[in-house]
Protein backbone atom coordinates (compact mmCIF):
# COMPACT_ATOMS: atom_id res chain seq x y z
CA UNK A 1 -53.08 -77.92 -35.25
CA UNK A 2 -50.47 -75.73 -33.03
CA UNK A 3 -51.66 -73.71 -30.51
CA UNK A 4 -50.53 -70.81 -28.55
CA UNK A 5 -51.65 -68.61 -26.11
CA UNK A 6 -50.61 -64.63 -25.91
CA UNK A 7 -50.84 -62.26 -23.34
CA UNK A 8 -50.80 -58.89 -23.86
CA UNK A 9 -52.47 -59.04 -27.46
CA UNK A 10 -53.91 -55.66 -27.32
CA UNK A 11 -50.77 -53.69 -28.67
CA UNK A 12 -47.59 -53.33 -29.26
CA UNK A 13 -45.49 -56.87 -29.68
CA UNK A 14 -48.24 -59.05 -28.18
CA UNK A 15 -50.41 -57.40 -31.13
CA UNK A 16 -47.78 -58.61 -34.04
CA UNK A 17 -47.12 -62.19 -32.27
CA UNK A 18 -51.22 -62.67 -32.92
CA UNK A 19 -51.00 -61.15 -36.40
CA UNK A 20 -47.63 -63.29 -37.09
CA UNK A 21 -48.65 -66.69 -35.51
CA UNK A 22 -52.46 -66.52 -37.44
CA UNK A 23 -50.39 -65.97 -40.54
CA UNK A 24 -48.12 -69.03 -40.10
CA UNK A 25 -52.28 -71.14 -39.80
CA UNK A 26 -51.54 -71.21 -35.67
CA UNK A 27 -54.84 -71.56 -33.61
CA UNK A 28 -54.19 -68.46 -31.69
CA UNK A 29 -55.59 -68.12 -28.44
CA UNK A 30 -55.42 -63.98 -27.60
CA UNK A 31 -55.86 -62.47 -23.80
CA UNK A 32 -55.83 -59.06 -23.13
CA UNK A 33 -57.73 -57.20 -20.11
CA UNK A 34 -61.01 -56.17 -22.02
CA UNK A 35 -61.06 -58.00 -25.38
CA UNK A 36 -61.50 -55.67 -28.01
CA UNK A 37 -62.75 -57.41 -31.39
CA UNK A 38 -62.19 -54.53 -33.70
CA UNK A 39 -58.07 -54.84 -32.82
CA UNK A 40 -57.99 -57.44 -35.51
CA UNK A 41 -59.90 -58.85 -38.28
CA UNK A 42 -62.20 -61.46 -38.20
CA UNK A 43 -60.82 -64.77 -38.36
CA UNK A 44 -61.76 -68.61 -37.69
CA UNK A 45 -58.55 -69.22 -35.58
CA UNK A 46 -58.31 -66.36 -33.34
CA UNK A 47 -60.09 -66.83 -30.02
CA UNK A 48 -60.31 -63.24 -27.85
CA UNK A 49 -60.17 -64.26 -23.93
CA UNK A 50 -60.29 -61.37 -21.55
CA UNK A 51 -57.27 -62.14 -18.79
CA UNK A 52 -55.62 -59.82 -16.16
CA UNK A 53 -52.74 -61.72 -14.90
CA UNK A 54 -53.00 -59.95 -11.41
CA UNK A 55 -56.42 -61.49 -11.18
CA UNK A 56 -56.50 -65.33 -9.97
CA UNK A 57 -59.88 -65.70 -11.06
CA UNK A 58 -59.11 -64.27 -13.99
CA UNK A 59 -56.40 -66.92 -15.10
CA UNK A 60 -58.25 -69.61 -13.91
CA UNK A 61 -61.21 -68.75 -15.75
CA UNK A 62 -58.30 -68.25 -18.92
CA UNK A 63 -56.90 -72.04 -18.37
CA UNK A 64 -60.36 -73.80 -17.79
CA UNK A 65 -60.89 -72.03 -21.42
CA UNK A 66 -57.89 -73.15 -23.22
C-alpha cells in the first residue's frame, strides 16, 4: 500500500493533499502541530501525528512513528 507523509495537514493545501491522497486509497500519514481529529472524517488510513518541524524532538519522535 503507498504511503505518504504530509506536513502542514491542518489547512489550506496540506489539508486537500490529505483529503486527495485518502481518496486515491493512500495510507496517509498527517502531521500538524496539535492534531486536531475533527479536521477530517474518520477514516482507517489516516494516521494524525502531532510534528513541529522547528522541534528536533518533535521529528524524531514523527520518524520513529512512521
Amino acid at each position: 500500500m503507498p504511503s505518504i507523509l504530509i506536513t502542514g495537514a491542518s489547512s489550506g493545501i496540506g489539508a486537500a493533499t490529505v483529503t486527495l491522497f485518502l481518496s486515491r486509497g493512500w495510507r496517509v500519514l498527517a502531521t500538524m502541530r496539535r492534531p486536531e481529529v475533527a479536521v477530517f472524517p474518520n477514516h482507517p488510513k489516516l494516521i494524525l501525528l502531532p510534528l513541529d518541524v522547528t522541534q528536533r524532538d518533535s521529528i524524531e519522535a514523527a520518524i520513529r512513528y512512521s
